[in-house]
PDB file of N, CA and C in Angstrom:
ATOM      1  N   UNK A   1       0.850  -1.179   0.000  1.00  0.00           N
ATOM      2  CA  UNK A   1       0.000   0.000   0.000  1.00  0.00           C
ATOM      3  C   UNK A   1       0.892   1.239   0.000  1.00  0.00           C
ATOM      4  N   UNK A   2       0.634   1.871  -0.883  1.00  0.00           N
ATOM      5  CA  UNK A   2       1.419   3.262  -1.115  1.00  0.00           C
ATOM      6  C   UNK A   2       0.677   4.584  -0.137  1.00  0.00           C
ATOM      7  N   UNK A   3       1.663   5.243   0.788  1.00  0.00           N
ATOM      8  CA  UNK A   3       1.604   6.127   1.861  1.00  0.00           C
ATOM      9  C   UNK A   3       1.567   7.203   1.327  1.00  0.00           C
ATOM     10  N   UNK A   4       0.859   8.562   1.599  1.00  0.00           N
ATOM     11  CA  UNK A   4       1.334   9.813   1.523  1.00  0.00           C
ATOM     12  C   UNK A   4       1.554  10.549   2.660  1.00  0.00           C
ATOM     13  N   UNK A   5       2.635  11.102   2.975  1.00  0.00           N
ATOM     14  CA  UNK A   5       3.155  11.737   3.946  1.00  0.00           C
ATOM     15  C   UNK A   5       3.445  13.417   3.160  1.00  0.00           C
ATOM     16  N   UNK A   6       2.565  14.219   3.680  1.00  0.00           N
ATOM     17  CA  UNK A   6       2.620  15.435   3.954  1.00  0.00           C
ATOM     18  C   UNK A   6       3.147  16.174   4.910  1.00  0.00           C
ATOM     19  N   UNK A   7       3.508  17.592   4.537  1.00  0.00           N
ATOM     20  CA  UNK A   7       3.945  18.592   5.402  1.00  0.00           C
ATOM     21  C   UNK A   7       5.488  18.309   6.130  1.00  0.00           C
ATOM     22  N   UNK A   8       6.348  17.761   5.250  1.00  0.00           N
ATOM     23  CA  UNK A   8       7.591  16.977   5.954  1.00  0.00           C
ATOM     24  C   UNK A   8       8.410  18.910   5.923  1.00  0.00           C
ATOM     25  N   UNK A   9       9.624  18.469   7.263  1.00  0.00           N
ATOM     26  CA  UNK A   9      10.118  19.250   7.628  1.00  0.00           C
ATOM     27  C   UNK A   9      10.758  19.038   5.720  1.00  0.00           C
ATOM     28  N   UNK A  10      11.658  20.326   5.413  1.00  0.00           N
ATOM     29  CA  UNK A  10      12.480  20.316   4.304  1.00  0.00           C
ATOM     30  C   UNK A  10      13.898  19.253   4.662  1.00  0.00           C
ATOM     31  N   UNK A  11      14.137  19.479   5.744  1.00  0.00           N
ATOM     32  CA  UNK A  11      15.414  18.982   5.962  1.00  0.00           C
ATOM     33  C   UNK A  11      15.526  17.166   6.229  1.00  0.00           C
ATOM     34  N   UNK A  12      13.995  16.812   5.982  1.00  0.00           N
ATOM     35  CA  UNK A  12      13.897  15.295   6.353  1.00  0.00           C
ATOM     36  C   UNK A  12      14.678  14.521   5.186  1.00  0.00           C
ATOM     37  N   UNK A  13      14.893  13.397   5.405  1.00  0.00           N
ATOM     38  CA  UNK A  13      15.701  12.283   4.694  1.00  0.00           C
ATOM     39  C   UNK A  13      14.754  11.293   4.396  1.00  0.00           C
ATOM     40  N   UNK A  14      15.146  10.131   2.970  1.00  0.00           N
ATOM     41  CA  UNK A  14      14.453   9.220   3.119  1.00  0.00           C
ATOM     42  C   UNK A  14      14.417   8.116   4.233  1.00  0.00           C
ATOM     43  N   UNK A  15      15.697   8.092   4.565  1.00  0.00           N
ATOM     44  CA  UNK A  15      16.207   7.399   5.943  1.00  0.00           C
ATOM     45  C   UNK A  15      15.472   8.118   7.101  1.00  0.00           C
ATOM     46  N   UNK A  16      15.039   9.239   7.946  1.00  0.00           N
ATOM     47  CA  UNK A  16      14.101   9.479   8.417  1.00  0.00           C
ATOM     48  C   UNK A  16      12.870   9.076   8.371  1.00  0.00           C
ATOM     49  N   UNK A  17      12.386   8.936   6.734  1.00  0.00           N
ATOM     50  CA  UNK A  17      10.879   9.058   6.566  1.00  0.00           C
ATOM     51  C   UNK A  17      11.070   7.232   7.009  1.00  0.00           C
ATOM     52  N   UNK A  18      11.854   6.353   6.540  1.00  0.00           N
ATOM     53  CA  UNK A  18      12.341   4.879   6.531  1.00  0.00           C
ATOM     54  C   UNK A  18      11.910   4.642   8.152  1.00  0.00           C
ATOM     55  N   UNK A  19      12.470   5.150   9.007  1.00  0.00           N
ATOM     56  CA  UNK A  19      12.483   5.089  10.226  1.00  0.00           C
ATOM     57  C   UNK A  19      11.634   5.262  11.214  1.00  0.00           C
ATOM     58  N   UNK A  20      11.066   6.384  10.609  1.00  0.00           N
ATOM     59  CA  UNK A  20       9.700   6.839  11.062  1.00  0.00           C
ATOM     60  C   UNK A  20       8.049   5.613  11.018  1.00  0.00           C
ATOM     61  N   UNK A  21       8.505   5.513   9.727  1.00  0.00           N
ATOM     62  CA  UNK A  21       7.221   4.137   9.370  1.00  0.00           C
ATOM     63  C   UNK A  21       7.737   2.723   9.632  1.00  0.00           C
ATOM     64  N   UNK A  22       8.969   2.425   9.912  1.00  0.00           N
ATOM     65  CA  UNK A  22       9.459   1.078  10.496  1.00  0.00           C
ATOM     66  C   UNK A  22       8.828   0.849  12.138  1.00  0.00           C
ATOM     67  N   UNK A  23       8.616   1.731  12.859  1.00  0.00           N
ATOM     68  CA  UNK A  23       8.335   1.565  13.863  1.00  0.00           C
ATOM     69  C   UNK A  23       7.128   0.831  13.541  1.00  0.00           C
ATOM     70  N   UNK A  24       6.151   0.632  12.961  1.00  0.00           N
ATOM     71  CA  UNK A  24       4.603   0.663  12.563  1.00  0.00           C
ATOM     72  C   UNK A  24       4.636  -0.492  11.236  1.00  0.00           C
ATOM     73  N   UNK A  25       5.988  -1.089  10.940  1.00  0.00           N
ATOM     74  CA  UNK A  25       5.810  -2.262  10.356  1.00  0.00           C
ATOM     75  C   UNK A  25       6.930  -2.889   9.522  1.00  0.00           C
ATOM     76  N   UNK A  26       6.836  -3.115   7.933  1.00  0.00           N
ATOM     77  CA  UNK A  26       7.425  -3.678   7.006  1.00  0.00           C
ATOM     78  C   UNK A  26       7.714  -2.828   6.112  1.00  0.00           C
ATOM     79  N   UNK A  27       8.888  -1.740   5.594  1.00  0.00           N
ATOM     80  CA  UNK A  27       8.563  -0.545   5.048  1.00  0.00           C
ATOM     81  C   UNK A  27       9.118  -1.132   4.035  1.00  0.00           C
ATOM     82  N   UNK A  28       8.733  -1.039   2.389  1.00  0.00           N
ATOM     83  CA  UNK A  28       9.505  -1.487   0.863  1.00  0.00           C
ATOM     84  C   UNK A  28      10.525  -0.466   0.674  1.00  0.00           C
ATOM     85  N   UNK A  29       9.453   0.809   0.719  1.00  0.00           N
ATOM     86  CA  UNK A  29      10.823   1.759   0.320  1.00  0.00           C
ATOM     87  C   UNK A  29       9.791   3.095   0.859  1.00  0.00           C
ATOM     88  N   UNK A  30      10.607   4.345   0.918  1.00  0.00           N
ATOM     89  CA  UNK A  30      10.142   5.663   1.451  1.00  0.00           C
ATOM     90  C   UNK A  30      11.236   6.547   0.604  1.00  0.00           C
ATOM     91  N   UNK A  31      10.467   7.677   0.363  1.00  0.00           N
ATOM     92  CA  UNK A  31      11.234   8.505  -0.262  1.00  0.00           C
ATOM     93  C   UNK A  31      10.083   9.954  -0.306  1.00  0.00           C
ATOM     94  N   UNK A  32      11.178  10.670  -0.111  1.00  0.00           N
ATOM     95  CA  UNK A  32      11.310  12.422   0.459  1.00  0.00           C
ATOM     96  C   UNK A  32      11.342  12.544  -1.427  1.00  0.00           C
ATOM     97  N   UNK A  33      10.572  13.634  -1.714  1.00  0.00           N
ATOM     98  CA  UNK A  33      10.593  14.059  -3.156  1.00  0.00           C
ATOM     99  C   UNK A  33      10.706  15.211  -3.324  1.00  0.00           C
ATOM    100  N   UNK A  34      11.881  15.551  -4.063  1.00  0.00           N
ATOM    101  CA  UNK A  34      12.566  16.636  -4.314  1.00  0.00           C
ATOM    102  C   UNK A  34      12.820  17.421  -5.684  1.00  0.00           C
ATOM    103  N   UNK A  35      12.681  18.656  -5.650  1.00  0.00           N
ATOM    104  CA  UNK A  35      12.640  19.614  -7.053  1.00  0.00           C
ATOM    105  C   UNK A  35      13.904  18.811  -7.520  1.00  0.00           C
ATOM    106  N   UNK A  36      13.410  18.663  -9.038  1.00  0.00           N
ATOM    107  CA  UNK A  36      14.728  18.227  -9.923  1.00  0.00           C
ATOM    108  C   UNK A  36      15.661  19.231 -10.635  1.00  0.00           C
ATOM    109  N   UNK A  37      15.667  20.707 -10.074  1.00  0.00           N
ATOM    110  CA  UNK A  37      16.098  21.764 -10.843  1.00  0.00           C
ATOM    111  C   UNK A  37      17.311  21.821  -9.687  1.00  0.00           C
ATOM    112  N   UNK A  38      16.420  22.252  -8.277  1.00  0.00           N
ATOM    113  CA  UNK A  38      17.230  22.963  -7.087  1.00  0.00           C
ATOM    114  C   UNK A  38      17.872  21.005  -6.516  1.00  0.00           C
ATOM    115  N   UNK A  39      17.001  19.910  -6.047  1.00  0.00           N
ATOM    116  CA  UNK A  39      17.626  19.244  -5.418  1.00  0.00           C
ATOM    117  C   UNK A  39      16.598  19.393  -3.922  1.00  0.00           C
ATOM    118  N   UNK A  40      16.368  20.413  -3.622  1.00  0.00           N
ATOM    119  CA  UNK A  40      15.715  20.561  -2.483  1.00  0.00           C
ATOM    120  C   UNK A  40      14.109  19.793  -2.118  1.00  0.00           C
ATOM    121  N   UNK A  41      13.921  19.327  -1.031  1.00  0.00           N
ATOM    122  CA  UNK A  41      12.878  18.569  -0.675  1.00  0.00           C
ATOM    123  C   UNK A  41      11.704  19.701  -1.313  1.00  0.00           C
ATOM    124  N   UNK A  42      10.381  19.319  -1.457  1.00  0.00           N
ATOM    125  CA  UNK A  42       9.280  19.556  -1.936  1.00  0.00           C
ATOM    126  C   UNK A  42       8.401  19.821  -0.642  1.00  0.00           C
ATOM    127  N   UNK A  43       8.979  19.140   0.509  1.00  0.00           N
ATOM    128  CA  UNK A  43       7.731  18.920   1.689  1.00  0.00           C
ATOM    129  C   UNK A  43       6.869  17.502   1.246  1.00  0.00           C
ATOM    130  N   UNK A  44       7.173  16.673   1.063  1.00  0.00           N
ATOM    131  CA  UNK A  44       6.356  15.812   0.855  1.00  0.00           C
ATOM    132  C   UNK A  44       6.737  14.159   0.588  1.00  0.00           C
ATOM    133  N   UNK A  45       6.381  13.121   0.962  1.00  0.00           N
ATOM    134  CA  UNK A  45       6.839  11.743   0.444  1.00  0.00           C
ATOM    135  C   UNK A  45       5.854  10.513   0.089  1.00  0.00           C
ATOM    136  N   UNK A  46       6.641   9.758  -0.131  1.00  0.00           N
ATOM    137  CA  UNK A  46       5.620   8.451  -0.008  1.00  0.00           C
ATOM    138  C   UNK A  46       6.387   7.136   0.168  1.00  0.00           C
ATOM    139  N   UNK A  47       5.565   6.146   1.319  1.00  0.00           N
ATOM    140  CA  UNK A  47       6.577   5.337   2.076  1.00  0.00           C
ATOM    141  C   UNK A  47       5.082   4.048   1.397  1.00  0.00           C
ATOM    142  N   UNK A  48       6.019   3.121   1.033  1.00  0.00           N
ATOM    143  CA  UNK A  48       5.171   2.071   0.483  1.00  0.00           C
ATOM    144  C   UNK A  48       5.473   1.049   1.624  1.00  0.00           C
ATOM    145  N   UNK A  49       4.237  -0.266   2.109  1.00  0.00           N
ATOM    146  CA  UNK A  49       4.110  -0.889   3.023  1.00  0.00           C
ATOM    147  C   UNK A  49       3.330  -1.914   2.830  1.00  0.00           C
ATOM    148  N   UNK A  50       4.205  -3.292   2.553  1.00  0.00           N
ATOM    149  CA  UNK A  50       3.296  -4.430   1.768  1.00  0.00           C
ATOM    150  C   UNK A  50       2.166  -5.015   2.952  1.00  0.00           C
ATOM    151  N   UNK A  51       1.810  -4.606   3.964  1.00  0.00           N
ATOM    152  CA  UNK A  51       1.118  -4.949   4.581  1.00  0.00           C
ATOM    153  C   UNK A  51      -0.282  -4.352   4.441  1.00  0.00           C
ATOM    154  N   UNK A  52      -1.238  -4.248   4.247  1.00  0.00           N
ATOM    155  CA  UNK A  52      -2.461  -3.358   4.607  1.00  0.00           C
ATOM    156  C   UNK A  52      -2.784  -2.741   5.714  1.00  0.00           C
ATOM    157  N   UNK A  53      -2.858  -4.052   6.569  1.00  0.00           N
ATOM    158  CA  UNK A  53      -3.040  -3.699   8.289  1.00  0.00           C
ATOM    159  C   UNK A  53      -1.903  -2.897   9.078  1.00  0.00           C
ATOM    160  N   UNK A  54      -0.731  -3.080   8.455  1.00  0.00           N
ATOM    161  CA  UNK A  54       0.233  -2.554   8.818  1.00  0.00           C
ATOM    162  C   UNK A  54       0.372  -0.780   8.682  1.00  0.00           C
ATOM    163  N   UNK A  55      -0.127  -0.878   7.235  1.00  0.00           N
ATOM    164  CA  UNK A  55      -0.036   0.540   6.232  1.00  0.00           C
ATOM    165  C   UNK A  55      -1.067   1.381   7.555  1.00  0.00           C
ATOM    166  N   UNK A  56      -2.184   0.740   7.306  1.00  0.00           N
ATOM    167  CA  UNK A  56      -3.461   1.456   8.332  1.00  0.00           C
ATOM    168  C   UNK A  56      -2.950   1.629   9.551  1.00  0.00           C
ATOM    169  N   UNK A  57      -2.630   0.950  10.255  1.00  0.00           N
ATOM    170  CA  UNK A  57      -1.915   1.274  11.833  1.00  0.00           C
ATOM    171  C   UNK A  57      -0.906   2.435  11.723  1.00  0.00           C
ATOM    172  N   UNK A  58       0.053   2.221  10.822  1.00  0.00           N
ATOM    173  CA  UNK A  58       0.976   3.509  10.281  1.00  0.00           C
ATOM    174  C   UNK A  58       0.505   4.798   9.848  1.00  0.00           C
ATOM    175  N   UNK A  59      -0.716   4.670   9.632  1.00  0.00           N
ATOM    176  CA  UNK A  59      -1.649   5.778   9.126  1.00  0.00           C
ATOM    177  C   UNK A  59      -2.157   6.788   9.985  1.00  0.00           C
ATOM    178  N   UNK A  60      -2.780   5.326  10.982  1.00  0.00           N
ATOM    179  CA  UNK A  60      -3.564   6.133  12.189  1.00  0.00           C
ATOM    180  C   UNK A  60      -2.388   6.755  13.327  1.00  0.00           C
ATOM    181  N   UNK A  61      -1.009   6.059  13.286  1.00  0.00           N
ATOM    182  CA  UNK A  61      -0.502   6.607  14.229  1.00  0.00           C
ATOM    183  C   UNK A  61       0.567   7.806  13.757  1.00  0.00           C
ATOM    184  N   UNK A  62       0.203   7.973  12.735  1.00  0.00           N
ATOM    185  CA  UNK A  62       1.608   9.296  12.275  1.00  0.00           C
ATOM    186  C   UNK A  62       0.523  10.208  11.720  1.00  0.00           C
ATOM    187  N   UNK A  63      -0.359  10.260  11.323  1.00  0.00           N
ATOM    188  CA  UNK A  63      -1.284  11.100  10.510  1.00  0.00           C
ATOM    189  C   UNK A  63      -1.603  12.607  11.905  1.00  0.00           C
ATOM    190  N   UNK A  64      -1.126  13.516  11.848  1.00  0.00           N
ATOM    191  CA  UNK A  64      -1.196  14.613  12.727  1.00  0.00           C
ATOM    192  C   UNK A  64      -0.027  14.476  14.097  1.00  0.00           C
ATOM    193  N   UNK A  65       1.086  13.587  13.803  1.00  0.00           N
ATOM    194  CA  UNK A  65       1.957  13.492  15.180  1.00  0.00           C
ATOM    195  C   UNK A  65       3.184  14.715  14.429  1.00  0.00           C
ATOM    196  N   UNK A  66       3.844  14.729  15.874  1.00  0.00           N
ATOM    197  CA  UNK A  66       4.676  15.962  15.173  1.00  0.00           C
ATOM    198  C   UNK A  66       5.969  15.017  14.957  1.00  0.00           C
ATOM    199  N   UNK A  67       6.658  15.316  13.773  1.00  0.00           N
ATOM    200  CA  UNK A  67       7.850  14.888  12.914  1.00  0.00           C
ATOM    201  C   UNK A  67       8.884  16.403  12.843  1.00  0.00           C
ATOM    202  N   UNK A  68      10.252  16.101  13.414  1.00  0.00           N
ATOM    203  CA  UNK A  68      10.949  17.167  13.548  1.00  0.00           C
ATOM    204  C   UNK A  68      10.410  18.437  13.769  1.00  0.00           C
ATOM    205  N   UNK A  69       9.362  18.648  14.298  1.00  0.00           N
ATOM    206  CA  UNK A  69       8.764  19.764  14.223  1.00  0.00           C
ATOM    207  C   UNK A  69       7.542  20.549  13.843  1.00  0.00           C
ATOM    208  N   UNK A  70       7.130  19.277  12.909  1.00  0.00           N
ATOM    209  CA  UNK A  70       5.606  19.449  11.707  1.00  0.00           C
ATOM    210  C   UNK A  70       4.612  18.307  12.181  1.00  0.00           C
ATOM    211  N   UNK A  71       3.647  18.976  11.648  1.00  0.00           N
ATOM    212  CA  UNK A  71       2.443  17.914  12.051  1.00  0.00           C
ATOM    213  C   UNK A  71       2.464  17.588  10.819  1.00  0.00           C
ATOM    214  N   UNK A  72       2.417  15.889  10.573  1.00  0.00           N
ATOM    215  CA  UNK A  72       2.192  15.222   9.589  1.00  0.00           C
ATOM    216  C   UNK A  72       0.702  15.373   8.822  1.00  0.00           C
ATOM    217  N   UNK A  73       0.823  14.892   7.850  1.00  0.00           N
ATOM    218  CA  UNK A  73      -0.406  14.512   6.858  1.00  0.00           C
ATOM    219  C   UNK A  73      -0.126  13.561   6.591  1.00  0.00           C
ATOM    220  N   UNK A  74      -1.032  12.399   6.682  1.00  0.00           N
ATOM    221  CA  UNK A  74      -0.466  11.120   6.214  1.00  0.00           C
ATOM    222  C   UNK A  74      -1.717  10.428   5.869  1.00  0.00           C
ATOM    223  N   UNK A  75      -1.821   9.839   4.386  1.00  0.00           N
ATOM    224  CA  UNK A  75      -3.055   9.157   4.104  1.00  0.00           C
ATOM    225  C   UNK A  75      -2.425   8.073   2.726  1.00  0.00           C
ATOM    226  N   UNK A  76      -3.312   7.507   2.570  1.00  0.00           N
ATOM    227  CA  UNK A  76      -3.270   6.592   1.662  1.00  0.00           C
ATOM    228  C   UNK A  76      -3.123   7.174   0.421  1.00  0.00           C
ATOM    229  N   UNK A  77      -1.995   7.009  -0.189  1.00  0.00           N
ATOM    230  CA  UNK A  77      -1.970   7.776  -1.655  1.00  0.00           C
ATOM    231  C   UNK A  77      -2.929   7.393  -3.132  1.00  0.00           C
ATOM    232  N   UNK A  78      -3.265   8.217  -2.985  1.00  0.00           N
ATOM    233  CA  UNK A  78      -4.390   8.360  -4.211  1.00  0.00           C
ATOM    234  C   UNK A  78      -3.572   8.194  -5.931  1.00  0.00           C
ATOM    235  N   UNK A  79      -4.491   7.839  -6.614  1.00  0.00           N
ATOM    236  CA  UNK A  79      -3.684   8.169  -7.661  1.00  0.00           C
ATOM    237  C   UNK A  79      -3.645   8.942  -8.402  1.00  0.00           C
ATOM    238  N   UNK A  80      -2.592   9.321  -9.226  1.00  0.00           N
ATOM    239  CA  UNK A  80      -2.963  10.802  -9.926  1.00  0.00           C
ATOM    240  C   UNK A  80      -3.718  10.846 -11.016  1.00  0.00           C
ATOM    241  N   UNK A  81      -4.775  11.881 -10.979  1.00  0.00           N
ATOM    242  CA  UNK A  81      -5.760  11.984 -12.398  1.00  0.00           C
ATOM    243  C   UNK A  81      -4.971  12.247 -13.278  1.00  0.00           C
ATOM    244  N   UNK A  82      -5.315  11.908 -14.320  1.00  0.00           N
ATOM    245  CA  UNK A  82      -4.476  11.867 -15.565  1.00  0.00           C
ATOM    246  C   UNK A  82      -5.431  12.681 -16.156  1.00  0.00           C
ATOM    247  N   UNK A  83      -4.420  13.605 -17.114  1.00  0.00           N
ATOM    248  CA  UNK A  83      -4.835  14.716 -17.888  1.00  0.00           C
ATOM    249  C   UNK A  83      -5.739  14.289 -19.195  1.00  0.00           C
ATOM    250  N   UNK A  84      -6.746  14.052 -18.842  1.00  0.00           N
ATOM    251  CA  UNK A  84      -7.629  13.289 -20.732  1.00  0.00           C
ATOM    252  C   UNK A  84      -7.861  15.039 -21.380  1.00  0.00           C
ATOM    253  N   UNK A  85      -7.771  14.474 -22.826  1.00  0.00           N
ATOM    254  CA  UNK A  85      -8.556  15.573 -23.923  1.00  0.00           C
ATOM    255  C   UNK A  85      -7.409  16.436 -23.505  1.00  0.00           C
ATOM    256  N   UNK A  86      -8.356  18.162 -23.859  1.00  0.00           N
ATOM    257  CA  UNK A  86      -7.416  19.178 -23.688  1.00  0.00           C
ATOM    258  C   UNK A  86      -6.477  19.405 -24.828  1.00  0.00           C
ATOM    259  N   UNK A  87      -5.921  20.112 -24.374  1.00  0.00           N
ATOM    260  CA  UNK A  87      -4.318  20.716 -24.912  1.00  0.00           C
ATOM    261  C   UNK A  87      -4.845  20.846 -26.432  1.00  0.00           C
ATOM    262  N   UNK A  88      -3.776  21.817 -26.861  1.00  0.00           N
ATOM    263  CA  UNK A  88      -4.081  22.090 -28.230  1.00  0.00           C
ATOM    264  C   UNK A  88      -5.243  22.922 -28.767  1.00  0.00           C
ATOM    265  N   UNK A  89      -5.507  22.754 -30.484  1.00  0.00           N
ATOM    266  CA  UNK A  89      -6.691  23.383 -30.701  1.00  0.00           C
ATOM    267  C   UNK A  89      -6.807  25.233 -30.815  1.00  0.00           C
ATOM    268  N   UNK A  90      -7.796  25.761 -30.788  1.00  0.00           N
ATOM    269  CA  UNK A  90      -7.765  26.879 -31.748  1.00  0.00           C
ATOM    270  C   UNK A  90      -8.634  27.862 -30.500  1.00  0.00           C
ATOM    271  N   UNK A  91      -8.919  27.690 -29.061  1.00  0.00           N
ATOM    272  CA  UNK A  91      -9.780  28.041 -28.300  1.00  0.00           C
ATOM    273  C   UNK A  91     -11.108  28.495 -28.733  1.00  0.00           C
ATOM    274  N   UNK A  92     -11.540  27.431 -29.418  1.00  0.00           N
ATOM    275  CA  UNK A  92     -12.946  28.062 -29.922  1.00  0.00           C
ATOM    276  C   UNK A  92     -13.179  28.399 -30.823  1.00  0.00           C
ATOM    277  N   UNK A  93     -11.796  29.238 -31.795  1.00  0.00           N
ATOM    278  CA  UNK A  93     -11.990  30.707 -32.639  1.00  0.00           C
ATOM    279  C   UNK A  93     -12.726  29.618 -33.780  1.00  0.00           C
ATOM    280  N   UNK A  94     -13.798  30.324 -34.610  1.00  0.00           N
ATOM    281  CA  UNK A  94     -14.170  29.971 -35.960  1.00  0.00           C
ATOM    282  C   UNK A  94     -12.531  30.214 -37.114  1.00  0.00           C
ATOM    283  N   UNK A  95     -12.419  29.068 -37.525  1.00  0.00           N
ATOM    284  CA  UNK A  95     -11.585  29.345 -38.498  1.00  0.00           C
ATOM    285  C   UNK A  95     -12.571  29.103 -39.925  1.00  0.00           C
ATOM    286  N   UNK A  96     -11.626  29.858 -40.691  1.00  0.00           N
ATOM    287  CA  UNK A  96     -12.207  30.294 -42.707  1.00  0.00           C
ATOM    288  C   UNK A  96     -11.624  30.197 -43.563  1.00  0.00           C
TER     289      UNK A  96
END
């Protein structure tokens, strides 16, 4: 089950975020996601957890606890809507 962890201090590590959700179970992998221009954290991760029951217990117990300083966000990661249609095209205009 794929984690979302919000509101991370900037200065967190994936080894932090690793550590943080090991307490609470079986962690695959965790990772802190970072601008690919600067390098710098985003505020944000996602810690994957082949357990379900595990993921959920990890959920309920980090979701608003404070992490270096921040109150977490932590929920089950959603997936991302994908952009259909769109893009391109003439906005409407009548062409002649």
């Amino acid at each position: 089950m794929d984690i979302y962890v919000g509101n991370l201090p900037y200065e967190a590590t994936d080894s932090d975020l690793q550590e943080l959700f090991a307490n609470h179970g079986t962690v695959t992998s965790a990772r802190v996601i970072s601008d690919r221009m600067t390098g710098r954290s985003k505020g944000f991760g996602f810690v994957e957890m082949p357990e379900r029951a595990e993921a959920d217990q990890a959920i309920e117990a980090t979701n608003g606890s404070d992490f270096m300083g921040r109150p977490l966000r932590v929920n089950e990661s959603q997936p991302r809507p994908r952009n259909e249609g769109g893009g391109g095209g003439f906005g409407g205009q009548n062409r002649r």
